[in-house]
Protein backbone atom coordinates (compact mmCIF):
# COMPACT_ATOMS: atom_id res chain seq x y z
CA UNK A 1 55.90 72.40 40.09
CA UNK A 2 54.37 68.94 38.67
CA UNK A 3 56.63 66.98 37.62
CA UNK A 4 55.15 64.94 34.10
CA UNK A 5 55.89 61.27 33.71
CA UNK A 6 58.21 61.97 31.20
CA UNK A 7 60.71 63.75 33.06
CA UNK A 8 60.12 61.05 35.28
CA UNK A 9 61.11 58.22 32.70
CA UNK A 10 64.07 60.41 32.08
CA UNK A 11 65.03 60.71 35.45
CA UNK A 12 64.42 56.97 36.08
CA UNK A 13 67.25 56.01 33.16
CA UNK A 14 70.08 58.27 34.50
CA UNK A 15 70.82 55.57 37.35
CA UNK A 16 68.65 56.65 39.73
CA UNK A 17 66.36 53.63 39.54
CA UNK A 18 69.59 51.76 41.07
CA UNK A 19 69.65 53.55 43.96
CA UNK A 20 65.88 53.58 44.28
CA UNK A 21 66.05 49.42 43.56
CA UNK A 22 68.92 49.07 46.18
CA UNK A 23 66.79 51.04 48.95
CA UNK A 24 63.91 48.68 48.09
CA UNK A 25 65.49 45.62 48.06
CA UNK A 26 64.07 43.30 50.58
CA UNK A 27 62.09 45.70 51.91
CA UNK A 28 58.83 42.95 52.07
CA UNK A 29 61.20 40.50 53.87
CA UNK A 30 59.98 40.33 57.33
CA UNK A 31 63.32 40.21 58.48
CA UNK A 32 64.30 43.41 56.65
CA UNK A 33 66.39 45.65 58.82
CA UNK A 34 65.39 49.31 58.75
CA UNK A 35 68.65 51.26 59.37
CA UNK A 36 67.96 53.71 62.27
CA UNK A 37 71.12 56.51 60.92
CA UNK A 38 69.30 56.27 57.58
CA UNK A 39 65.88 56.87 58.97
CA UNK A 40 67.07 59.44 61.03
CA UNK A 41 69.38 61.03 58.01
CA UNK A 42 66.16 61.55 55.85
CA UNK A 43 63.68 62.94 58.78
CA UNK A 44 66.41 65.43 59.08
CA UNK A 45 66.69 66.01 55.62
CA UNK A 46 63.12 66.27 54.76
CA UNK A 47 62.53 68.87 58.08
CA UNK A 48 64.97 70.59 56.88
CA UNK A 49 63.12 71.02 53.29
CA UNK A 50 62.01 74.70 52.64
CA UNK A 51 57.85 75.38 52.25
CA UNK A 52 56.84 76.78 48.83
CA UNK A 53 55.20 79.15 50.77
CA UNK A 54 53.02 79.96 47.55
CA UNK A 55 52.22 76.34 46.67
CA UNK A 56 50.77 76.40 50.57
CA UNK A 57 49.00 79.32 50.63
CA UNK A 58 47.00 78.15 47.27
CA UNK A 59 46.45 75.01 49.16
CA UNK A 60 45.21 75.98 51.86
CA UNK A 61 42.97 78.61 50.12
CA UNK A 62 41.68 75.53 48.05
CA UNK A 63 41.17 73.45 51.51
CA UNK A 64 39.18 75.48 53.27
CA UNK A 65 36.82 76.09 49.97
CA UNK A 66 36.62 71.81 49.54
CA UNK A 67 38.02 72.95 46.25
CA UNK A 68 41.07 70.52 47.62
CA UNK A 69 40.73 66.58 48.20
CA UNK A 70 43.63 64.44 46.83
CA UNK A 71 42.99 60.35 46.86
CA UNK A 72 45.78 58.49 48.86
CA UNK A 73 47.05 57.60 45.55
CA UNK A 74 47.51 60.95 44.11
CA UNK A 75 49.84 62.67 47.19
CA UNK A 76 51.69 58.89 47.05
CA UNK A 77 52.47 59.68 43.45
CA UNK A 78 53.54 63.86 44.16
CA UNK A 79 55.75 62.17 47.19
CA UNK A 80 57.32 59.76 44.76
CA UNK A 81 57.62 62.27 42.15
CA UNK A 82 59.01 64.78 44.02
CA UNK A 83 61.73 62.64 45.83
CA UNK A 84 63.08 61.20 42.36
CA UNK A 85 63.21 64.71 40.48
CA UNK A 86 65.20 66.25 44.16
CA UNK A 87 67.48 63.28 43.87
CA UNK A 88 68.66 63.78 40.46
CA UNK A 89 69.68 67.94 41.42
């Protein structure tokens, strides 16, 4: 499911963007501590994420054709996307 930038703007004004702006904050300091428990907290949590197994079969389908080749950009956007519109459920 693609989640359009509007539901993302409405996601954005319910809060969220605090949380997201407190997890960012000083993150380009070079003396920015990473928390290990919270690093280890979401690797957990996102292993622990169920496939869409029919999202990954289409995918793969389209791979293997070289029907399927996302810039950088575009799977940083899905990631982003997709972590603000879980957060808000």
């Amino acid at each position: 499911m693609r989640i359009s930038d509007t539901e993302v703007k409405k996601i954005l004004a319910k809060s969220v963007i605090q949380d997201i702006e407190s997890l960012m904050e000083g993150i380009d300091d070079p003396h920015y501590e990473i928390d290990p428990q919270m690093v280890k907290r979401l690797t957990r949590e996102i292993i622990e994420m169920p496939d869409r197994d029919d999202f990954v079969a289409e995918i793969k389908a389209r791979m293997e054709k070289g029907e399927y080749n996302p810039t950088g950009d575009e799977i940083a956007d899905a990631m982003i996307r997709r972590s603000i519109a879980d957060r808000v459920r």
